[in-house]
N, C-alpha and C. Protein backbone atom coordinates (compact mmCIF):
# COMPACT_ATOMS: atom_id res chain seq x y z
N UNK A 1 0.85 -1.17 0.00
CA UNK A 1 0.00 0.00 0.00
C UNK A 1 0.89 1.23 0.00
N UNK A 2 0.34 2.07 -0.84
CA UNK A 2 1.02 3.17 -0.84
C UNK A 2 0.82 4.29 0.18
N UNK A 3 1.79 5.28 0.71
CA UNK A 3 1.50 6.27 1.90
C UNK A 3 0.99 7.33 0.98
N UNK A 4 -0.67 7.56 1.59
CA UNK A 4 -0.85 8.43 0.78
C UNK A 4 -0.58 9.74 1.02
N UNK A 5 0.33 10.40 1.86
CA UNK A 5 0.90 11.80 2.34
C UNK A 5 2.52 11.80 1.16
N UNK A 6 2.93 10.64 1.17
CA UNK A 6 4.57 10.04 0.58
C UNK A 6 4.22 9.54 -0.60
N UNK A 7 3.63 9.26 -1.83
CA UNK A 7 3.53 8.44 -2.45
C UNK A 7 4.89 7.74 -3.04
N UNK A 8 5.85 7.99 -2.69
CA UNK A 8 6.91 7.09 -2.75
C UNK A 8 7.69 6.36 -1.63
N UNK A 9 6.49 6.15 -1.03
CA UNK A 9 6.59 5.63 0.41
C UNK A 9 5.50 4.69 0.21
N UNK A 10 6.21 3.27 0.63
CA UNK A 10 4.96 2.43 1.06
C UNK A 10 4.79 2.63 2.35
N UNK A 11 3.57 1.84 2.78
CA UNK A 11 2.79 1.33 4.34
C UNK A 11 3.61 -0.10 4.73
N UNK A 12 4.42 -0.21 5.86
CA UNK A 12 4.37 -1.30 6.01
C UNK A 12 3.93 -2.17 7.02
N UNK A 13 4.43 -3.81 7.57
CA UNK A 13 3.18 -4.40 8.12
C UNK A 13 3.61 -3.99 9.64
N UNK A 14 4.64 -3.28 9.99
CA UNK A 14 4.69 -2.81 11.69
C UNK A 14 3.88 -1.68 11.83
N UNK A 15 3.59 -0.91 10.23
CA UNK A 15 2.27 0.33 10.48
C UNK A 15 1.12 -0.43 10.02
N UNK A 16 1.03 -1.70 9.86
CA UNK A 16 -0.53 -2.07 9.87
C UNK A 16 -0.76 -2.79 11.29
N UNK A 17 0.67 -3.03 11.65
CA UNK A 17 0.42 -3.56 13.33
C UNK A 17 -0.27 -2.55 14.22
N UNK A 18 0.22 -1.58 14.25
CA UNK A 18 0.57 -0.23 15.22
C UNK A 18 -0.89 -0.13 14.92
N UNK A 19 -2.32 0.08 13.91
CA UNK A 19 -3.11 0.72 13.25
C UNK A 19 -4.23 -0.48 14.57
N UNK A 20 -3.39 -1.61 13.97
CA UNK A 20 -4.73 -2.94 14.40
C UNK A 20 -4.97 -3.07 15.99
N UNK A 21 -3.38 -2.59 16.78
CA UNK A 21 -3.54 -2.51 18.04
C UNK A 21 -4.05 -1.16 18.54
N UNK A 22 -3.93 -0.11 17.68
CA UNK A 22 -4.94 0.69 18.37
C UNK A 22 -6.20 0.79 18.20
N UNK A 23 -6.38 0.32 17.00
CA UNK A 23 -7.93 -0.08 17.12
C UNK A 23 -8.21 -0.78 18.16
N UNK A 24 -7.55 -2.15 18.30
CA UNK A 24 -8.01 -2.83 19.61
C UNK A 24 -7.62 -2.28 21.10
N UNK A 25 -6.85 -1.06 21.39
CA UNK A 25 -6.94 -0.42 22.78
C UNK A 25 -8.30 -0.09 22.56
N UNK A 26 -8.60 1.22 21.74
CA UNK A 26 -9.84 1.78 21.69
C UNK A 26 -11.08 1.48 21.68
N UNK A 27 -10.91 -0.29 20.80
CA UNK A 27 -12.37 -1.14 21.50
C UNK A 27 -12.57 -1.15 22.93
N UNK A 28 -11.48 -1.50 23.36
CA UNK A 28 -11.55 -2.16 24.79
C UNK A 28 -11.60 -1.12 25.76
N UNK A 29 -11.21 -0.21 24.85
CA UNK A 29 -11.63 1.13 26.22
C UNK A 29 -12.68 1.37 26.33
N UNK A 30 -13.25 1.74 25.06
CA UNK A 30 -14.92 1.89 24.76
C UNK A 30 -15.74 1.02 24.88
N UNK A 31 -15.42 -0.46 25.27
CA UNK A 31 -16.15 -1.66 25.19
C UNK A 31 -17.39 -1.92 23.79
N UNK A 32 -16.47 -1.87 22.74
CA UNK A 32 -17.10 -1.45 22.07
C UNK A 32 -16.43 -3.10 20.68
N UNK A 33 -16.32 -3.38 20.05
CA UNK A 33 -16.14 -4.50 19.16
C UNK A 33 -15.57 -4.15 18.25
N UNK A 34 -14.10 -4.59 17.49
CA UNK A 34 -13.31 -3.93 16.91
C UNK A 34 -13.51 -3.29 15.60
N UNK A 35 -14.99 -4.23 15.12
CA UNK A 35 -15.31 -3.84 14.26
C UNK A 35 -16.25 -2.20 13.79
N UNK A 36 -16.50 -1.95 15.22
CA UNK A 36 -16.79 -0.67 15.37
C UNK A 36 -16.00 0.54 14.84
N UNK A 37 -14.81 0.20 15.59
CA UNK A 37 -13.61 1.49 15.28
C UNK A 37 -13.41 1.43 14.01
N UNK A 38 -13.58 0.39 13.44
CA UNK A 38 -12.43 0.23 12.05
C UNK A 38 -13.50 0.76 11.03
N UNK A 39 -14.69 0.49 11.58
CA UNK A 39 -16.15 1.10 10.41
C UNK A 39 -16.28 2.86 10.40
N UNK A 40 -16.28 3.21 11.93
CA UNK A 40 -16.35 4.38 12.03
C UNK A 40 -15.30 5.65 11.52
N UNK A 41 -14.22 4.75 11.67
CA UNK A 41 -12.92 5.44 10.91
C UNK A 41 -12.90 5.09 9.33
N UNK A 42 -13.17 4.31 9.09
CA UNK A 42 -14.11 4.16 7.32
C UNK A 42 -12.42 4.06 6.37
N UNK A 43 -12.25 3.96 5.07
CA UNK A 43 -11.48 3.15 4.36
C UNK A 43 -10.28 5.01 4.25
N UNK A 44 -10.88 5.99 4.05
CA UNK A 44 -10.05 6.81 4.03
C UNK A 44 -9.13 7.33 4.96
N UNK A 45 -9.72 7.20 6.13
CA UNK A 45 -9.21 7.44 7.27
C UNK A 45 -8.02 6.60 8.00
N UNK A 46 -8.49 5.19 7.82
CA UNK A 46 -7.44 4.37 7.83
C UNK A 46 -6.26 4.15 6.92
N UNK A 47 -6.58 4.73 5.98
CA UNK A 47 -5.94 4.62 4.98
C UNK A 47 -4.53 5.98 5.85
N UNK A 48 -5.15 7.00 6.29
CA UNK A 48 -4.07 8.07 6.67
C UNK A 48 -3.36 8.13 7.98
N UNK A 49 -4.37 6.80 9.05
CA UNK A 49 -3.67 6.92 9.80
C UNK A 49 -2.13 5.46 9.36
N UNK A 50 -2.57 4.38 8.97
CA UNK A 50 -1.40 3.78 8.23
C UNK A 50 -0.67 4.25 7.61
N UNK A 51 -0.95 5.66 7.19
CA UNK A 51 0.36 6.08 6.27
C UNK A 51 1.06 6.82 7.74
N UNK A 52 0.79 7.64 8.86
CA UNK A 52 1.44 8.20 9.85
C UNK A 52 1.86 7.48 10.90
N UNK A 53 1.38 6.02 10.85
CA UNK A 53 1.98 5.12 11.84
C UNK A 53 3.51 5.20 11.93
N UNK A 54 3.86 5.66 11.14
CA UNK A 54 5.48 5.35 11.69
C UNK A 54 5.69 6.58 12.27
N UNK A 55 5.12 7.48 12.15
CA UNK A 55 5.34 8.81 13.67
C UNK A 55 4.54 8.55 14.71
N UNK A 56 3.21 8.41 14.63
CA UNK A 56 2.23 8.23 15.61
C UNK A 56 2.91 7.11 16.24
N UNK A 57 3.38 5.95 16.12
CA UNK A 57 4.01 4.99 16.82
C UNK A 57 5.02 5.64 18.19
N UNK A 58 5.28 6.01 18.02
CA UNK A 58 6.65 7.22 18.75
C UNK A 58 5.43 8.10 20.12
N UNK A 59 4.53 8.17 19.54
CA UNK A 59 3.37 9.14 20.42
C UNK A 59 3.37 8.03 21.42
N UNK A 60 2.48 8.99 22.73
CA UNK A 60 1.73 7.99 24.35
C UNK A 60 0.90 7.67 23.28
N UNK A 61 0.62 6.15 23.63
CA UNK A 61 -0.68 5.50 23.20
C UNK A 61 -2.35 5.69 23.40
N UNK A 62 -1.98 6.70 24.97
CA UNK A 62 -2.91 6.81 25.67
C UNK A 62 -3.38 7.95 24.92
N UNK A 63 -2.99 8.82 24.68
CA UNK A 63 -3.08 9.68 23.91
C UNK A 63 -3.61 9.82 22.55
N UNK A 64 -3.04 9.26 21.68
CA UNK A 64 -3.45 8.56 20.30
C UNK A 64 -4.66 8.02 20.20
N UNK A 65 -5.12 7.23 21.33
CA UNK A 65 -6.22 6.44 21.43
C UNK A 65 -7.12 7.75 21.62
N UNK A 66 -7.23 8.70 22.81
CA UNK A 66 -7.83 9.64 22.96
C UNK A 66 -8.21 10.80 21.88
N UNK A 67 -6.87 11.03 20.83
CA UNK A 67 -7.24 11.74 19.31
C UNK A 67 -8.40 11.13 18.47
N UNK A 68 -8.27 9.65 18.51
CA UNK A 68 -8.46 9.17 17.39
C UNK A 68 -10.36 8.91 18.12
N UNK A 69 -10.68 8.33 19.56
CA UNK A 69 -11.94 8.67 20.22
C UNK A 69 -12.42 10.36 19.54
N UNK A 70 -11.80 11.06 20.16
CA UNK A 70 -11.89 12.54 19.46
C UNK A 70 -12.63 12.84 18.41
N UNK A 71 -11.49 12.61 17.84
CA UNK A 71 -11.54 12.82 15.90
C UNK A 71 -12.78 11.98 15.31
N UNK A 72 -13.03 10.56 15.74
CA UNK A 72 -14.07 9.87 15.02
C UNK A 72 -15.45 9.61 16.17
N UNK A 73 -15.49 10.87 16.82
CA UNK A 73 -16.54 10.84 17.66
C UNK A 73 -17.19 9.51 17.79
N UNK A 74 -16.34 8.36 18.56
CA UNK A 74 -16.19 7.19 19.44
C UNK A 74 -17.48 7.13 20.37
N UNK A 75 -17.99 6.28 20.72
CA UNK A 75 -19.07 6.10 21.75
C UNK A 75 -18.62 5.10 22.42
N UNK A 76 -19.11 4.61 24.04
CA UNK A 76 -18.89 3.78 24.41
C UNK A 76 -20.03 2.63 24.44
N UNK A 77 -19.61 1.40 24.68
CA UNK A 77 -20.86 0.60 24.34
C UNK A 77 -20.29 -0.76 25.75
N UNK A 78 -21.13 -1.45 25.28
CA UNK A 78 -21.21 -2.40 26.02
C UNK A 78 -20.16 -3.93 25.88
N UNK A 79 -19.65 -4.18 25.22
CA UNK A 79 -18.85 -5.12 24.23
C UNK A 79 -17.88 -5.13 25.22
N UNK A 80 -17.79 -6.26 26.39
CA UNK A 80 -16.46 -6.54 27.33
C UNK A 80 -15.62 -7.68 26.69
N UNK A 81 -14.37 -7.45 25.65
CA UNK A 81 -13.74 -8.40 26.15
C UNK A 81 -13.34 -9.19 26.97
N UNK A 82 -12.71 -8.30 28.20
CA UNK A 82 -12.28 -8.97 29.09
C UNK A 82 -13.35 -9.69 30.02
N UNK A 83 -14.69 -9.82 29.84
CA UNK A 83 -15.86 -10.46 30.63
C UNK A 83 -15.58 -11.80 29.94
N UNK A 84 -14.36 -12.85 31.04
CA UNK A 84 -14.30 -14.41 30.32
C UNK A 84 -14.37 -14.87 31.86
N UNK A 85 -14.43 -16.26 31.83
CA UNK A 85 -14.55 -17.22 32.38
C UNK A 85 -12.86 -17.74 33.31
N UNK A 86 -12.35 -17.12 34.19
CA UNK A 86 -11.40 -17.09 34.55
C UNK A 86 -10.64 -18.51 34.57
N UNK A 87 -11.30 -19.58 34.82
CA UNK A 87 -10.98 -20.99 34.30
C UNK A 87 -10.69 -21.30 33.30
N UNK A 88 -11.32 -20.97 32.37
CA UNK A 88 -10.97 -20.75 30.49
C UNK A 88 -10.33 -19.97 30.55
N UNK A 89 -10.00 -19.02 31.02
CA UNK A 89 -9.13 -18.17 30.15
C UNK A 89 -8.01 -17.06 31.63
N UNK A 90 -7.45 -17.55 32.20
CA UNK A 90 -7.02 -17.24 32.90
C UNK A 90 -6.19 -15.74 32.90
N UNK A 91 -5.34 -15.68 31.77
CA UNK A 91 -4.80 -14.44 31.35
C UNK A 91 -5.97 -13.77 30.08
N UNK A 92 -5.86 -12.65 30.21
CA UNK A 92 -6.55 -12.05 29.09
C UNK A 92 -5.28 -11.40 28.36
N UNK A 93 -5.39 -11.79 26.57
CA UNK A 93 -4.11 -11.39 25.76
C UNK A 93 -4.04 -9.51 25.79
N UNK A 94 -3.02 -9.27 25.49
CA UNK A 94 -3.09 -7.59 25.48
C UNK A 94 -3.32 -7.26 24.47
N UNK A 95 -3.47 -5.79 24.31
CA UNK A 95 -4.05 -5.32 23.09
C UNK A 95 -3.19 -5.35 21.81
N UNK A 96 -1.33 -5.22 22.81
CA UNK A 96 -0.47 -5.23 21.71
C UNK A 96 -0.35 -7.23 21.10
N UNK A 97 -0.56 -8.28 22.01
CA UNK A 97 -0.94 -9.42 21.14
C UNK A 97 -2.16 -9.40 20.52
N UNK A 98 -2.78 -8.91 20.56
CA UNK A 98 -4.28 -9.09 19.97
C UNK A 98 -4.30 -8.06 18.52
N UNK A 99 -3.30 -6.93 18.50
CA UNK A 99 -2.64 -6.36 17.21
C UNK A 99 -1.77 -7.35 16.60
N UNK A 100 -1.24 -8.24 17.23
CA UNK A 100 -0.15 -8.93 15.79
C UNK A 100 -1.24 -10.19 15.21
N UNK A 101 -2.79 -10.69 16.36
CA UNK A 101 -3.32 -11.59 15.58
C UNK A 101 -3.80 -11.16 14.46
N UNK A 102 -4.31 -9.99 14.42
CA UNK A 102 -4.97 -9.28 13.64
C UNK A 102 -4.23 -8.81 12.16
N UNK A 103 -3.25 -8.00 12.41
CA UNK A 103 -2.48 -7.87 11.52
C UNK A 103 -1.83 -8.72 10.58
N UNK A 104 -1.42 -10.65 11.61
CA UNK A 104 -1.29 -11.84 10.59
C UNK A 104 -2.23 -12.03 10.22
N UNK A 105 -3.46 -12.28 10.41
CA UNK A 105 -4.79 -12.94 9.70
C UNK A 105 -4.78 -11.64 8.59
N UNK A 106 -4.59 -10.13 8.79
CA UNK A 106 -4.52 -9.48 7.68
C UNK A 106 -3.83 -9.46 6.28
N UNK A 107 -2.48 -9.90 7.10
CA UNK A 107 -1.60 -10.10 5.53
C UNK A 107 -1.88 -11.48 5.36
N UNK A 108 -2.54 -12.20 5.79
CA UNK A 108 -2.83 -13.91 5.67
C UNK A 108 -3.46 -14.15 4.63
N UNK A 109 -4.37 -13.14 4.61
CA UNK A 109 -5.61 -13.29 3.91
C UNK A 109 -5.76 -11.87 2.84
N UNK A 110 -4.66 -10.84 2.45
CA UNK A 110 -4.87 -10.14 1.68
C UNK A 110 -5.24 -10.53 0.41
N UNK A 111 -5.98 -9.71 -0.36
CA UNK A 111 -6.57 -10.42 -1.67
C UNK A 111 -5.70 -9.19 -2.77
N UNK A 112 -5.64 -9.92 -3.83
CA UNK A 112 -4.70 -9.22 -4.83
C UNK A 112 -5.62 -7.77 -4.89
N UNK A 113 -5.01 -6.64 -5.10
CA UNK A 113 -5.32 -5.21 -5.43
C UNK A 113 -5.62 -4.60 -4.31
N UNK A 114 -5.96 -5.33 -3.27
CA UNK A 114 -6.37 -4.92 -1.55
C UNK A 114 -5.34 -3.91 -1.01
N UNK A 115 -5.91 -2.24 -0.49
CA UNK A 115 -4.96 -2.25 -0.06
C UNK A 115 -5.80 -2.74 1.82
N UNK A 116 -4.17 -2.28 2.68
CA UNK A 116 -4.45 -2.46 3.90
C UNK A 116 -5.56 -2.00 4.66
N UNK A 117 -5.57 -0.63 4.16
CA UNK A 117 -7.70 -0.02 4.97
C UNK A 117 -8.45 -0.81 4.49
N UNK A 118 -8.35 -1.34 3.26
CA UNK A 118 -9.71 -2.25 2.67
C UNK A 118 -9.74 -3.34 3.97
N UNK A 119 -8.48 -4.41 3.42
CA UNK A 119 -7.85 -5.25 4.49
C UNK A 119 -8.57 -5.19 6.39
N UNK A 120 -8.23 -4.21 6.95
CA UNK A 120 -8.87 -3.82 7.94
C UNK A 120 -10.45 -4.07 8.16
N UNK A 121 -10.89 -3.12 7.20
CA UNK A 121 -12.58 -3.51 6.99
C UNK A 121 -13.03 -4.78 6.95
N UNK A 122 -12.55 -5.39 5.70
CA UNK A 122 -13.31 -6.91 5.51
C UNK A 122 -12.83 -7.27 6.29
N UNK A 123 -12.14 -7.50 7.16
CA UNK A 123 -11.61 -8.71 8.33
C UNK A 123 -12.02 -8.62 9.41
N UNK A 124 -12.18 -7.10 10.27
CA UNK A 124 -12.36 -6.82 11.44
C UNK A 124 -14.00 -7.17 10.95
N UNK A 125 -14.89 -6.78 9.52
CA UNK A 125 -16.43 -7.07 9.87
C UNK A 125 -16.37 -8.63 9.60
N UNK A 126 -16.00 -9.61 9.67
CA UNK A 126 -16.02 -10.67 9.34
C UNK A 126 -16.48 -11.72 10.66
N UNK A 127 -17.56 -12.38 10.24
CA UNK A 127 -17.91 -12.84 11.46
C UNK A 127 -16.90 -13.82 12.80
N UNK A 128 -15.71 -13.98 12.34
CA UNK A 128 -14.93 -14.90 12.46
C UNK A 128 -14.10 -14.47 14.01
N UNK A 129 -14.45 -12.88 13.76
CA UNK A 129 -13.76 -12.31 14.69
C UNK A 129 -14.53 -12.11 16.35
N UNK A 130 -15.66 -12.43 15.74
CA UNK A 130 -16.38 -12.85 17.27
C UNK A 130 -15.93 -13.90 17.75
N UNK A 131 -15.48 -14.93 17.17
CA UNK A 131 -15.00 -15.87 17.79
C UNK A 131 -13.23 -15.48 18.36
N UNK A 132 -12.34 -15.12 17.50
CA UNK A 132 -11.36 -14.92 18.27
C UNK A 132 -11.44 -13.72 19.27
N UNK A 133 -12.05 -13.05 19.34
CA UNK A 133 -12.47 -12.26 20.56
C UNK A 133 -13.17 -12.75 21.91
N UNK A 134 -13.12 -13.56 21.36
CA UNK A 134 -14.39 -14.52 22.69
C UNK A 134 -13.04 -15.38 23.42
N UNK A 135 -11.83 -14.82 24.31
CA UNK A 135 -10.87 -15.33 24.62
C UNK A 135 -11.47 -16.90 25.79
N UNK A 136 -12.71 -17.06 26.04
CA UNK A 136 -13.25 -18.21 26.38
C UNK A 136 -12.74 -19.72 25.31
N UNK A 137 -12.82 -19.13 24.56
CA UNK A 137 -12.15 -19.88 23.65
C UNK A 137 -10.98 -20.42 23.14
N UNK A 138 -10.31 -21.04 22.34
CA UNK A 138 -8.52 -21.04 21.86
C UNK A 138 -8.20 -20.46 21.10
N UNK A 139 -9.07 -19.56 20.09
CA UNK A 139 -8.79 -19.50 18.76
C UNK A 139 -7.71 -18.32 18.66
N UNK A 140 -7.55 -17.56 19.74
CA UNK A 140 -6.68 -16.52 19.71
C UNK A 140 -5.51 -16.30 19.70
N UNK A 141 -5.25 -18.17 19.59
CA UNK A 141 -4.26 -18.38 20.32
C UNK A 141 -3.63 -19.56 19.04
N UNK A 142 -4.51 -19.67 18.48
CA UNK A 142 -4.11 -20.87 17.24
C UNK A 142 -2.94 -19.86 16.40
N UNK A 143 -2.36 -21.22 16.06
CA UNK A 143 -1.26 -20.37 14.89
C UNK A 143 -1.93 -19.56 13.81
N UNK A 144 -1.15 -18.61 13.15
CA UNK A 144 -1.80 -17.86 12.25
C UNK A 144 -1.90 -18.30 11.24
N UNK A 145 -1.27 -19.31 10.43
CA UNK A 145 -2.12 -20.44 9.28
C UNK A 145 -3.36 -20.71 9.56
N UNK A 146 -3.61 -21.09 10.96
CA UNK A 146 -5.10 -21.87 11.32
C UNK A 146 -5.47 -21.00 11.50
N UNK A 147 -5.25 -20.02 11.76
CA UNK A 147 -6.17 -18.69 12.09
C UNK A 147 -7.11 -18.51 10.37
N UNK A 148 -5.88 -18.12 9.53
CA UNK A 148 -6.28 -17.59 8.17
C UNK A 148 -7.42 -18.79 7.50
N UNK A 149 -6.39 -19.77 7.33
CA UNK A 149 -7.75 -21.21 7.21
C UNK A 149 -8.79 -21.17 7.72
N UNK A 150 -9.14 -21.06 9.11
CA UNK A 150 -10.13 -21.36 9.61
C UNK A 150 -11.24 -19.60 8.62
N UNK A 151 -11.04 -18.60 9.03
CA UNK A 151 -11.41 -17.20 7.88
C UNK A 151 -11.38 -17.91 6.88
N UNK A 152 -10.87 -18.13 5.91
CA UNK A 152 -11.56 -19.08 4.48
C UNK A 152 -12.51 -20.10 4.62
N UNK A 153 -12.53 -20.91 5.72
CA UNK A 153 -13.47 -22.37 5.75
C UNK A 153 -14.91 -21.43 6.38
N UNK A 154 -14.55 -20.05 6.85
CA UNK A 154 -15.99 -19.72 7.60
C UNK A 154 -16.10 -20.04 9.19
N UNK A 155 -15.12 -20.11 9.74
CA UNK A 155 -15.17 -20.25 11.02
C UNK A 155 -13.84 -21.75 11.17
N UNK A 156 -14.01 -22.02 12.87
CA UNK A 156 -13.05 -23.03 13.37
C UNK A 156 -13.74 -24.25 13.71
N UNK A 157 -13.30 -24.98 13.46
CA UNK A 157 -13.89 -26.65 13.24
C UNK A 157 -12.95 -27.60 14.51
């Protein structure tokens, strides 16, 4: 993907990391489902904050998260990740692991001409992701082949 501020600058996948984990702070702050942020910030927007990830990376996170609430007038909702079953799931993953699942199932599954905001969209709305969010579960935790497989077959078997 090209930076669209640089056009002789690509995007690369530590600024589609940086993009996927703050989406996922900002769910979890807002209790809100990742697919929220990534809709509300819409294909252009993502598109500009992936091209500034490699400065914004350098920023407090806490902060960033708070612009970007700001900027895409964020709501909070009801959507607890962390509401699991402490037996199942004893640790809850962080937001920065829960950015690199995201970001592999992204380049896992890029489709030719895709760029990365597209990427973002179709994946985060994809029903698949209720399930790896549901840390009651393993799937968060499966390798990222089985991750991407299981997103093509339509879920985990």
């Amino acid at each position: 993907m090209t930076n669209v501020f640089f056009p002789e600058e690509q995007i690369s996948a530590d600024d589609l990391y940086f993009v996927c984990y703050m989406i996922e702070r900002i769910a979890r702050q807002l209790k809100q489902p990742n697919k929220y942020v990534a809709n509300m910030m819409g294909h252009d927007e993502l598109a500009k904050k992936l091209s500034l990830a490699d400065t914004l990376h350098s920023e407090n996170p806490l902060a960033v998260a708070s612009d970007w609430i700001d900027e895409y007038q964020l709501k909070s909702g009801n959507y607890d990740v962390s509401n699991v079953d402490s037996e199942l799931c004893p640790m809850i993953p962080t937001a920065t692991q829960m950015g690199k699942v995201y970001k592999r199932l992204i380049l896992n599954t890029l489709q030719p001409g895709e760029d990365y905001a597209d990427a973002i969209i179709r994946v985060y709305n994809n029903p698949i992701c209720e399930v790896i969010d549901n840390y009651n579960s393993s799937a968060y935790y499966e390798p990222s082949p089985y991750i991407a497989r299981s997103y093509y077959a339509g879920g985990f078997s």
